[in-house]
N, C-alpha and C. Protein backbone atom coordinates (compact mmCIF):
# COMPACT_ATOMS: atom_id res chain seq x y z
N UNK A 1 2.99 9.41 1.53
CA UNK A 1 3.34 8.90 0.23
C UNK A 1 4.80 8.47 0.28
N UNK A 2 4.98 7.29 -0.04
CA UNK A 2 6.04 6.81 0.05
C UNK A 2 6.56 5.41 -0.19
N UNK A 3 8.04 4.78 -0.64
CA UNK A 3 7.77 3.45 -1.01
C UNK A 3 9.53 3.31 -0.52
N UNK A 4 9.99 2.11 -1.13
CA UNK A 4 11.44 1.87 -0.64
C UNK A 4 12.24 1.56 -1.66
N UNK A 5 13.66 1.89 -1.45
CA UNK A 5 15.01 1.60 -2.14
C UNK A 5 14.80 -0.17 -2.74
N UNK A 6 14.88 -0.55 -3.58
CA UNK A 6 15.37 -2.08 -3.73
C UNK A 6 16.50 -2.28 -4.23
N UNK A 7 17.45 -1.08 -5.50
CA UNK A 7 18.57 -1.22 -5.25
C UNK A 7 19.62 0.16 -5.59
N UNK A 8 20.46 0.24 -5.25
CA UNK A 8 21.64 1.10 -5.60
C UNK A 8 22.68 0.57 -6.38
N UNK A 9 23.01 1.98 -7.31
CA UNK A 9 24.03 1.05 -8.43
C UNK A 9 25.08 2.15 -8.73
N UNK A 10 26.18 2.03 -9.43
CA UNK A 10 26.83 2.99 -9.13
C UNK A 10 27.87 2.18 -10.26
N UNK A 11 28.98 3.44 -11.08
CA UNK A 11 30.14 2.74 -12.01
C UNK A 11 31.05 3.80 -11.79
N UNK A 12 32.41 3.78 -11.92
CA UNK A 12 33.14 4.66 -12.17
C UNK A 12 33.98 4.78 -13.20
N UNK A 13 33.47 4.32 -14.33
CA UNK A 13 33.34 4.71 -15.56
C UNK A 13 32.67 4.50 -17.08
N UNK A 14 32.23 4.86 -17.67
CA UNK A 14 31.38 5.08 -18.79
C UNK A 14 31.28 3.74 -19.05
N UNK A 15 29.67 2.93 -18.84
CA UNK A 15 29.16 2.08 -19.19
C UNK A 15 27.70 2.11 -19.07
N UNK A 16 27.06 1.26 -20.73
CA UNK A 16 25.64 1.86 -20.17
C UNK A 16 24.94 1.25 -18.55
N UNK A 17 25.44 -0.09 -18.35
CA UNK A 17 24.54 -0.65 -17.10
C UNK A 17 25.64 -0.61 -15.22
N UNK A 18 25.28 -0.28 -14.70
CA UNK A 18 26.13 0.27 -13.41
C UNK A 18 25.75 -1.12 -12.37
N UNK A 19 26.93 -1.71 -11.74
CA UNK A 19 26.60 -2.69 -10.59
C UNK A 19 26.25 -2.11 -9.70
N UNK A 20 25.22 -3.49 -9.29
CA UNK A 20 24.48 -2.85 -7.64
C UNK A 20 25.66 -2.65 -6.27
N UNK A 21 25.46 -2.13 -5.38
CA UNK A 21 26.04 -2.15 -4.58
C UNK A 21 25.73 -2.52 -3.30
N UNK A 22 26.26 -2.78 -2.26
CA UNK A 22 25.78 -2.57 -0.97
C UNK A 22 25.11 -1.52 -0.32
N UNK A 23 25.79 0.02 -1.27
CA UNK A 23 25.28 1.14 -0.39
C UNK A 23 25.88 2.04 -1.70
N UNK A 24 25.57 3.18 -1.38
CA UNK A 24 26.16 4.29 -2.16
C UNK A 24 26.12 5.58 -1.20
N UNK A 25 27.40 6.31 -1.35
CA UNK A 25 26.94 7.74 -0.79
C UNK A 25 26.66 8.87 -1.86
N UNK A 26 25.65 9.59 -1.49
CA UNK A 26 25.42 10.77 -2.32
C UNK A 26 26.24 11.98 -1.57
N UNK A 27 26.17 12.94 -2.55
CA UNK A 27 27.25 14.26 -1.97
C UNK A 27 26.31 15.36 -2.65
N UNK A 28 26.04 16.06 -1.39
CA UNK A 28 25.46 17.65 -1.52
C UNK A 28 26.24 18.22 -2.78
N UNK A 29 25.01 18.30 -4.09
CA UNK A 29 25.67 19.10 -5.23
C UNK A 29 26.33 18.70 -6.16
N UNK A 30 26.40 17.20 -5.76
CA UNK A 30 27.23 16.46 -7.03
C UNK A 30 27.22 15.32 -7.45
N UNK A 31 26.60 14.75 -6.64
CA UNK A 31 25.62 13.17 -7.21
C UNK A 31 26.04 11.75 -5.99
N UNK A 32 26.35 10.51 -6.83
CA UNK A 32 27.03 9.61 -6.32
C UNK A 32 28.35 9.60 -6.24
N UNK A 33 28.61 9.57 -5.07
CA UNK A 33 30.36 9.43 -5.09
C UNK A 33 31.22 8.06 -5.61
N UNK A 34 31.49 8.41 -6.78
CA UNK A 34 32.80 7.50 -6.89
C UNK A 34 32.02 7.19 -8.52
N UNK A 35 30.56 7.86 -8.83
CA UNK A 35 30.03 7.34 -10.02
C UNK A 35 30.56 8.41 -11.09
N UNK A 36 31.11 8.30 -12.24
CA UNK A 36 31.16 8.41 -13.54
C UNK A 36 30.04 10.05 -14.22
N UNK A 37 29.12 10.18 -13.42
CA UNK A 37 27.60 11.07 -14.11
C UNK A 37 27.96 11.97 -12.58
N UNK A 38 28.72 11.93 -11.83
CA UNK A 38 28.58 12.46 -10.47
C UNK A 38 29.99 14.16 -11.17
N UNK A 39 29.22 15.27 -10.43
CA UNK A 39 30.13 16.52 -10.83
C UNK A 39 28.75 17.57 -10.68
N UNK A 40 29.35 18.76 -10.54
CA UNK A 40 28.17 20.12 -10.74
C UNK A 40 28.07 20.30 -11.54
N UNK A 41 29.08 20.22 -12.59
CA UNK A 41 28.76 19.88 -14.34
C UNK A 41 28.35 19.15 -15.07
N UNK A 42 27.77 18.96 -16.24
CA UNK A 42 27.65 17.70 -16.82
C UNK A 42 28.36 16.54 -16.78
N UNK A 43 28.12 15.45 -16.33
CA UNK A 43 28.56 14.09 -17.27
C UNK A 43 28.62 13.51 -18.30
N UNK A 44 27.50 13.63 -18.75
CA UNK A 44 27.04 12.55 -19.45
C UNK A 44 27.32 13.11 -21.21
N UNK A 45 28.07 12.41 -21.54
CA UNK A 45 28.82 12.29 -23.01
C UNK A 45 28.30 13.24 -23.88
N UNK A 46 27.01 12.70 -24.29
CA UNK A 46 26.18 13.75 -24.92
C UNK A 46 25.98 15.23 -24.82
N UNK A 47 25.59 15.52 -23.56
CA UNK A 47 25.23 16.59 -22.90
C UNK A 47 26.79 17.56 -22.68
N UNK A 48 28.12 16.96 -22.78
CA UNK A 48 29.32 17.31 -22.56
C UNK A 48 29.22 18.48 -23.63
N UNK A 49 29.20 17.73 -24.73
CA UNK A 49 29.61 17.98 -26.44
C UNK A 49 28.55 19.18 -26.89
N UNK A 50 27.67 19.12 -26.18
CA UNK A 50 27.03 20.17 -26.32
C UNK A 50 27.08 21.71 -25.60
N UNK A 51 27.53 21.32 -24.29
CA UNK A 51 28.42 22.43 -23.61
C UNK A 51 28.46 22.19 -22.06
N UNK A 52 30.16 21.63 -21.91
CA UNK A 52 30.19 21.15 -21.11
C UNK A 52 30.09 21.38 -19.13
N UNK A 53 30.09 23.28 -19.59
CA UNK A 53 29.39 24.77 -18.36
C UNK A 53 28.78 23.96 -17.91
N UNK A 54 27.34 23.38 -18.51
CA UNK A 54 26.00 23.70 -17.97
C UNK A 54 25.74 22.73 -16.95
N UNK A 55 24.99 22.72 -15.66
CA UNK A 55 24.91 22.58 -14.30
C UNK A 55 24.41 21.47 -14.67
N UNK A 56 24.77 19.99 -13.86
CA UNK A 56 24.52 18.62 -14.02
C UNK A 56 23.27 18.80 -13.18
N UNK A 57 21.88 18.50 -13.88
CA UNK A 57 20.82 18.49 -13.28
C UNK A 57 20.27 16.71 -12.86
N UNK A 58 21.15 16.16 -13.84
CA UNK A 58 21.21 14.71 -13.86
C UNK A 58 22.39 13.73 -12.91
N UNK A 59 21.98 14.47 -11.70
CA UNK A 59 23.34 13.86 -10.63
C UNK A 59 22.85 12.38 -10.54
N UNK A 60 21.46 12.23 -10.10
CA UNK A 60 21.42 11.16 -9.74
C UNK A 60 20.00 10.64 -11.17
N UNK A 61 20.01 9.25 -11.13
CA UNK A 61 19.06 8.62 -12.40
C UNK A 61 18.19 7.74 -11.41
N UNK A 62 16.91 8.05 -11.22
CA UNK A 62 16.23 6.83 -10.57
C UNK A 62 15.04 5.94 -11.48
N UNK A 63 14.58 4.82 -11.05
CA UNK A 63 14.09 4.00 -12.02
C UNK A 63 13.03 3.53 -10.47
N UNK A 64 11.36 3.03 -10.86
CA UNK A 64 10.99 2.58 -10.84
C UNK A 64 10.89 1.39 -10.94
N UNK A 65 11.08 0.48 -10.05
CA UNK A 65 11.26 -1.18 -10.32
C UNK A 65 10.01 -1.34 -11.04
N UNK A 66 8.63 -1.38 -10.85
CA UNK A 66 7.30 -1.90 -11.66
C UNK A 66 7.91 -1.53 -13.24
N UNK A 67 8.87 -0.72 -13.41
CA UNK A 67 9.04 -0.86 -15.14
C UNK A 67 9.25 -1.79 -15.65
N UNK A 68 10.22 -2.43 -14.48
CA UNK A 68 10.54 -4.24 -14.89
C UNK A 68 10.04 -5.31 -15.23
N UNK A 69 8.65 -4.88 -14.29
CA UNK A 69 7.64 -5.77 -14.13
C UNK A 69 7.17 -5.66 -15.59
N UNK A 70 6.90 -4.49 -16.45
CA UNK A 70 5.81 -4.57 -17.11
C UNK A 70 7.27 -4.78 -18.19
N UNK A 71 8.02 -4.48 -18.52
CA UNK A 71 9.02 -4.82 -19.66
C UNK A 71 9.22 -6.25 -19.75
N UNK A 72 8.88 -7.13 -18.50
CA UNK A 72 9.17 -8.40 -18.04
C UNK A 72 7.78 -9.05 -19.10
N UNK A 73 6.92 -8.46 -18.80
CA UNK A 73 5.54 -8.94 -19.50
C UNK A 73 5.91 -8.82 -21.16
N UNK A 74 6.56 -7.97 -21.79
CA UNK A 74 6.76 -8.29 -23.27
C UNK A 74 7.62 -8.60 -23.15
N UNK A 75 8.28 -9.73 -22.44
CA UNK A 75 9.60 -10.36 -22.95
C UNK A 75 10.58 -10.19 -22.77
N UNK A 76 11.44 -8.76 -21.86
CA UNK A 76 12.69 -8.44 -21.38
C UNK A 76 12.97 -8.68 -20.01
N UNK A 77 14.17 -9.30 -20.39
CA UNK A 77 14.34 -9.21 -18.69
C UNK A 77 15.63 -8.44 -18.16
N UNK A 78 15.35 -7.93 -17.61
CA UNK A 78 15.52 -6.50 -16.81
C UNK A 78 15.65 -6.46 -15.53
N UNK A 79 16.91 -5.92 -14.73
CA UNK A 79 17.29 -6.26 -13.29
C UNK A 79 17.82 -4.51 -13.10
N UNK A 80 17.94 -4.52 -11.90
CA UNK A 80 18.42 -2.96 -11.36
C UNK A 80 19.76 -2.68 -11.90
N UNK A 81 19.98 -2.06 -12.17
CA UNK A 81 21.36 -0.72 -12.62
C UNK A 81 21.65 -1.46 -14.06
N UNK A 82 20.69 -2.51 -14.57
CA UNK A 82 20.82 -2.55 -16.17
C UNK A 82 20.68 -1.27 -17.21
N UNK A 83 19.93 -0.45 -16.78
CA UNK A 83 19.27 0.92 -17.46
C UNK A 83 19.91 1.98 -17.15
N UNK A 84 21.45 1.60 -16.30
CA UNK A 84 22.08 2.86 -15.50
C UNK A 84 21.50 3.46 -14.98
N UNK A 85 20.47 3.09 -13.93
CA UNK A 85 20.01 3.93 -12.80
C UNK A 85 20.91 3.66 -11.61
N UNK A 86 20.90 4.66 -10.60
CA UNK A 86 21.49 4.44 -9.41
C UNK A 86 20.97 3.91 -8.15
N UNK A 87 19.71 4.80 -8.61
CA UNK A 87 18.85 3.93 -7.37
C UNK A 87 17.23 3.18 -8.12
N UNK A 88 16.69 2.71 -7.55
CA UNK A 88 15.88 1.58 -7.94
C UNK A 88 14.73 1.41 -6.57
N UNK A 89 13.74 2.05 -6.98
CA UNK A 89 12.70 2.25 -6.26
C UNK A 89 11.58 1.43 -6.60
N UNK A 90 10.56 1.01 -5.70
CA UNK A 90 9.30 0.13 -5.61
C UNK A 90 8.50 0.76 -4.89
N UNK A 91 6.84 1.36 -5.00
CA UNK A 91 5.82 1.60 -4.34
C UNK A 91 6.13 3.46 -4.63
N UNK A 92 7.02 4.16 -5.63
CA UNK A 92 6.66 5.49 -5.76
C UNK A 92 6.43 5.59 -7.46
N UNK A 93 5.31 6.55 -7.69
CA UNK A 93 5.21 6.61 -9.00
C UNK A 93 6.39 7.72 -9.34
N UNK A 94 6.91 7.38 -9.73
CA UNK A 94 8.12 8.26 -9.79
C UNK A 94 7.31 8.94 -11.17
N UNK A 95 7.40 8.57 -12.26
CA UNK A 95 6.79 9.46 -13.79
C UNK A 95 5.58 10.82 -13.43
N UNK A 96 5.28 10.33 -11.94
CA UNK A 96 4.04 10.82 -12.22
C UNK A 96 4.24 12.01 -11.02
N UNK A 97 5.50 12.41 -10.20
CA UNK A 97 6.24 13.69 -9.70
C UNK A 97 6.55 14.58 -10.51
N UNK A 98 6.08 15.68 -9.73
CA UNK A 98 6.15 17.07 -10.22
C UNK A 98 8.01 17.69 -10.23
N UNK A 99 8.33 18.43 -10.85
CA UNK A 99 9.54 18.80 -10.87
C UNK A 99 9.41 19.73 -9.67
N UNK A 100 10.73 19.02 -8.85
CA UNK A 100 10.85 20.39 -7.76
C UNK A 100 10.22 18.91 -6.31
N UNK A 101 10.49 17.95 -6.39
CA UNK A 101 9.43 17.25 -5.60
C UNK A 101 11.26 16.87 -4.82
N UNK A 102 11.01 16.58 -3.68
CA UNK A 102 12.30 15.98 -2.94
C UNK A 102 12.21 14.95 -2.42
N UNK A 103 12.75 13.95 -2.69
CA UNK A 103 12.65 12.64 -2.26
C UNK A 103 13.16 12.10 -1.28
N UNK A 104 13.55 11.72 -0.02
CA UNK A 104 14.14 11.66 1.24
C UNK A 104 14.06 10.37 1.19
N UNK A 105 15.90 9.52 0.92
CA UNK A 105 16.16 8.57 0.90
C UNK A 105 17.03 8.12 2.12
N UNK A 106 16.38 6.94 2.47
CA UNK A 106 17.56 6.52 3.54
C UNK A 106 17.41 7.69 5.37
N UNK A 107 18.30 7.84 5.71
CA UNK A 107 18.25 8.04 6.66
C UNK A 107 18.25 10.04 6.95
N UNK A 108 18.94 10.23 5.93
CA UNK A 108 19.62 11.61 5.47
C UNK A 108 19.26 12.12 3.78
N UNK A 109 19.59 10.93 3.18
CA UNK A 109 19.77 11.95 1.52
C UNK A 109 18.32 12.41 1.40
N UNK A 110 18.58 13.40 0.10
CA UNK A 110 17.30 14.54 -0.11
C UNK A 110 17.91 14.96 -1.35
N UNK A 111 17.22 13.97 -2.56
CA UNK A 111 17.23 14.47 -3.96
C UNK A 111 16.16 15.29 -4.10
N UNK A 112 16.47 16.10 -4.97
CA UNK A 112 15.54 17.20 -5.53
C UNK A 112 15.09 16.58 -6.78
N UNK A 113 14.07 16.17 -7.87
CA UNK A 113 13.58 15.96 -9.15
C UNK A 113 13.60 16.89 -9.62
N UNK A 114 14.54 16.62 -11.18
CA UNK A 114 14.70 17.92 -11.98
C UNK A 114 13.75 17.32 -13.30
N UNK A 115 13.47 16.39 -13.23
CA UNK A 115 13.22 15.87 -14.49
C UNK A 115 13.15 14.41 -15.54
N UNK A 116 13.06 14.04 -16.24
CA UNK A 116 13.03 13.00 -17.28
C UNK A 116 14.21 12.55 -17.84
N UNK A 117 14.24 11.70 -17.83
CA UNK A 117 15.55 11.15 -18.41
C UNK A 117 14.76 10.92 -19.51
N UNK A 118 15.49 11.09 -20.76
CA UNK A 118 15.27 10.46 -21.83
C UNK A 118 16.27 9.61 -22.68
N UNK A 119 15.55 8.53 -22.43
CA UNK A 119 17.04 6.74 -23.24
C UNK A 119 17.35 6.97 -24.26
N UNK A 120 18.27 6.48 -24.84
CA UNK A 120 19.08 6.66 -26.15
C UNK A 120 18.80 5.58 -26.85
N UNK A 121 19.62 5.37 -27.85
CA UNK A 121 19.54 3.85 -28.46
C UNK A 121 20.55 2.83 -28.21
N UNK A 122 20.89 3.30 -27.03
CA UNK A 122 21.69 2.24 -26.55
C UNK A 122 20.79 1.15 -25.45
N UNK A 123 19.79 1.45 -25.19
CA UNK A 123 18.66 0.45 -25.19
C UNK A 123 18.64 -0.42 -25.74
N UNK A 124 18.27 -0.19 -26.68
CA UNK A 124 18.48 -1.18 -27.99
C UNK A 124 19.43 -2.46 -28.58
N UNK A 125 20.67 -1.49 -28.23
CA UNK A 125 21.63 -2.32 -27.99
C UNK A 125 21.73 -3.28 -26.87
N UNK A 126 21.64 -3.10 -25.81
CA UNK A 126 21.41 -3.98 -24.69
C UNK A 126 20.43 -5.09 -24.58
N UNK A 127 18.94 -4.69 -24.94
CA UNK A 127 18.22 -5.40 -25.53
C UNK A 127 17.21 -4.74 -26.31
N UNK A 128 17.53 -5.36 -28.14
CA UNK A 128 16.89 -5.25 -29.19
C UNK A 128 15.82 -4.90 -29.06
N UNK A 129 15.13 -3.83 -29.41
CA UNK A 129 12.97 -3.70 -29.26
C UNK A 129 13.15 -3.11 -28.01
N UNK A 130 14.23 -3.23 -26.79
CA UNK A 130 13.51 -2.29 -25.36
C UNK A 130 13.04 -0.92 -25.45
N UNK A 131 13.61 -0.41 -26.69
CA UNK A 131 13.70 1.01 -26.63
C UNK A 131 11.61 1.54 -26.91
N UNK A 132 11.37 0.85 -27.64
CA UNK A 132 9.75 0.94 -27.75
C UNK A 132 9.20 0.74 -26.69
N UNK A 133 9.62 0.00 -25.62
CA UNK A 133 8.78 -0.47 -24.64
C UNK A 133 9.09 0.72 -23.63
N UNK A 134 10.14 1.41 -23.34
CA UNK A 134 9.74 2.43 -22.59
C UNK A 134 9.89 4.32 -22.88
N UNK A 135 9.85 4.28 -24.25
CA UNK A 135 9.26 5.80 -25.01
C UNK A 135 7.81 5.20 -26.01
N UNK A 136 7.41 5.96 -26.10
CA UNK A 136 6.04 5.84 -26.06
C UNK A 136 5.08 7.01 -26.30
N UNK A 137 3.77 6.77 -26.56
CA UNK A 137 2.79 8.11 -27.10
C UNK A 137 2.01 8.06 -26.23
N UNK A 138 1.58 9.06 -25.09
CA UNK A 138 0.55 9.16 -24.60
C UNK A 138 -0.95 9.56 -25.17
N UNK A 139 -2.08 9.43 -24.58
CA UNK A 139 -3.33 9.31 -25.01
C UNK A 139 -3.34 10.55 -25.84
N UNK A 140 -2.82 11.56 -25.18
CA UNK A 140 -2.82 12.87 -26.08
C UNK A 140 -1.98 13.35 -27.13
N UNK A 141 -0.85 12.21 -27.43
CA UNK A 141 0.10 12.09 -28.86
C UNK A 141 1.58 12.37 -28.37
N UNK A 142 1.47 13.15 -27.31
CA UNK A 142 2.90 13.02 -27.19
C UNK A 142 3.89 12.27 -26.76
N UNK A 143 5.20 11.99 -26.88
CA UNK A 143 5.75 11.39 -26.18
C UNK A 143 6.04 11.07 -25.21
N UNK A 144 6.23 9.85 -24.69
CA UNK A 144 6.08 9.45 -23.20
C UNK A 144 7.63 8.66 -22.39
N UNK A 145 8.18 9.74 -21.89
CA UNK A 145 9.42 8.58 -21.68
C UNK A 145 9.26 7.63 -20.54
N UNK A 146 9.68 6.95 -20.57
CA UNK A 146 9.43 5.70 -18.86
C UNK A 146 10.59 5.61 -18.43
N UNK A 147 11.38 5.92 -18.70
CA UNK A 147 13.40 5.33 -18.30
C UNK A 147 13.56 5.99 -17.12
N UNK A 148 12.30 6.29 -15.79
CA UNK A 148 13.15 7.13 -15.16
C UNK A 148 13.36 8.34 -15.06
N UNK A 149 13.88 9.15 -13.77
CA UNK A 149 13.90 10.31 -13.70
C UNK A 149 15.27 10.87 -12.90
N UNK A 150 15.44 11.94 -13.18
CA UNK A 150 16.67 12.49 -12.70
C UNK A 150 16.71 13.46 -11.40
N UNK A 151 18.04 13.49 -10.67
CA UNK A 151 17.58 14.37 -9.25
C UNK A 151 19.06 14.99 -9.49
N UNK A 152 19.01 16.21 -8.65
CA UNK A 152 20.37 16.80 -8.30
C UNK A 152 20.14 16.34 -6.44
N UNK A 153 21.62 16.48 -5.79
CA UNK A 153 21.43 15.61 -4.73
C UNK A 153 21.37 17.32 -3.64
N UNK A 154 20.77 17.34 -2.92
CA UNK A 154 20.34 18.67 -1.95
C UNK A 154 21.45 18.38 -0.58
N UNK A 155 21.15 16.94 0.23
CA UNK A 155 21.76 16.61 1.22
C UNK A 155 22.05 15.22 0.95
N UNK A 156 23.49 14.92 1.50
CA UNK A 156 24.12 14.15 1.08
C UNK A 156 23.95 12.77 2.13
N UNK A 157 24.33 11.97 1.77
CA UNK A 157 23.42 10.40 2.74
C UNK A 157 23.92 9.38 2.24
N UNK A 158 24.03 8.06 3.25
CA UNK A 158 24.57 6.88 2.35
C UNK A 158 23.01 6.49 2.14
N UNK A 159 22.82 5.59 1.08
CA UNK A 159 21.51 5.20 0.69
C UNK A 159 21.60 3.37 0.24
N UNK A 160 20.61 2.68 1.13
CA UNK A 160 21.19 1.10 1.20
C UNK A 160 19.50 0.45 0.30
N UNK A 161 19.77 -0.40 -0.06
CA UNK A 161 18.40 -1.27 -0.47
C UNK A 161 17.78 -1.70 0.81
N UNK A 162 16.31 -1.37 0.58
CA UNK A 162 16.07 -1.57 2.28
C UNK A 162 15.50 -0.32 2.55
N UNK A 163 16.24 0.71 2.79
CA UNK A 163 15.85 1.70 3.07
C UNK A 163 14.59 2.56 2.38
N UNK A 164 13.76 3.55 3.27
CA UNK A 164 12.40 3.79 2.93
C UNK A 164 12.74 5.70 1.98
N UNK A 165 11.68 5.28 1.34
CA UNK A 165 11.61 6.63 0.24
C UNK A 165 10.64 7.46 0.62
N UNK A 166 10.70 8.60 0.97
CA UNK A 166 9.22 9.77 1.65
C UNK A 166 9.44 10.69 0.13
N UNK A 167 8.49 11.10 -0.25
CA UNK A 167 7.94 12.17 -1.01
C UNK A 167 7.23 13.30 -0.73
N UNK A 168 8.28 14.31 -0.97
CA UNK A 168 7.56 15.60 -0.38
C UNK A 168 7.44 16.44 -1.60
N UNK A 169 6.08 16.81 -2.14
CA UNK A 169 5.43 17.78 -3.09
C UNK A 169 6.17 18.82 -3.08
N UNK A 170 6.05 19.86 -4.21
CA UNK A 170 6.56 21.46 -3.91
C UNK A 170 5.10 22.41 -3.65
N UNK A 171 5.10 23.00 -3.41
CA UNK A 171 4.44 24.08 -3.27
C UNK A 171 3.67 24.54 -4.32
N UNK A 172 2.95 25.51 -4.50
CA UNK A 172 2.16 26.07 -5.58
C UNK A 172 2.18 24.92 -6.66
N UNK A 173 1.41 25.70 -7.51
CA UNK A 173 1.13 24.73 -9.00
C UNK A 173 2.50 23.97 -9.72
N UNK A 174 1.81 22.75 -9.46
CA UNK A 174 2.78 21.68 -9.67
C UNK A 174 3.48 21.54 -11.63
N UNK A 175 4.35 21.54 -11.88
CA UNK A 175 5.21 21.63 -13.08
C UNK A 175 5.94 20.10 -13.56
N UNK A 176 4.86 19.80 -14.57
CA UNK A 176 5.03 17.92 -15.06
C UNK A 176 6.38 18.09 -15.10
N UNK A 177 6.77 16.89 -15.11
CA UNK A 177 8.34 16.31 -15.57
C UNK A 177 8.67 16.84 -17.10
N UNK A 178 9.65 17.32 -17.16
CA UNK A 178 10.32 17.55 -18.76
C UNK A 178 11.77 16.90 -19.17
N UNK A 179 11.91 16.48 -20.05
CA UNK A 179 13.37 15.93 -20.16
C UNK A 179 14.47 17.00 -19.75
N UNK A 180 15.22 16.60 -19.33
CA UNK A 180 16.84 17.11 -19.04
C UNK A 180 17.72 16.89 -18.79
């Protein structure tokens, strides 16, 4: 099981959409180097204000390229590190990994999946109506986020577009994605 990088994106400071890069390095324990959301602590604005202790489970943000595809179909158009993801994957269902799943990017890196990102309304802002197109109600009523998922980084690696994505399961009974 497995699919590939198409892009890496990275900012070093507070903006919602991050430029692609040539490459990015990740760092054991603390995300992308040189990005803005990168620390063992929180980053991210929101999550600060609420208490800024608690362990950045959101080092790294990855996105599914096919989201594009299908956001592309109602009308948005949508390119990599628009959504502030860092990395930008094709051929893994990313939504559909268990928490605890490790993803082996590139040659070396090894994110761990902690979880769901869940978008703000700064979606919205970027482009008007996106925010419907990727939260959502599943068949069974609940909410459904699509924006992507979050990793803390395990082993650290430069990670290039190009490069191939392996997926390795956890063990025992598998535990859906939850926001965090």
């Amino acid at each position: 099981m497995g699919g590939t990088v198409t892009a890496v994106s990275s900012n070093g400071t507070y903006s919602f959409t991050k430029p692609n890069r040539e490459s990015v390095t990740l760092l054991a324990g603390l995300g992308v180097e040189g990005d803005v959301h990168a620390g063992a602590t929180v980053k991210h604005r929101f999550r600060m204000e609420k208490d800024p202790s608690q362990p950045n489970l959101r080092q790294v943000h990855l996105i599914h390229e096919e989201l594009f595809d299908e956001v592309r179909e109602a009308g948005f158009e949508v390119a990599a590190g628009q959504l502030g993801e860092n990395v930008t994957t094709r051929g893994v269902d990313l939504l559909g990994l268990p928490t605890g799943t490790l993803l082996r990017l590139g040659a070396a890196a090894v994110v761990e999946v902690t979880g769901l990102r869940n978008p703000c309304a700064q979606i919205d802002t970027f482009r008007k109506g996106l925010l419907k197109q990727v939260v959502g109600r599943g068949e069974d009523g609940r909410t459904r986020f699509r924006s992507g998922i979050m990793g803390v980084v395990l082993v650290g690696g430069v990670v290039r577009p190009g490069d191939g994505v392996t997926v390795e399961l956890p063990d025992g009974p598998h535990r859906p994605l939850e926001v965090v």
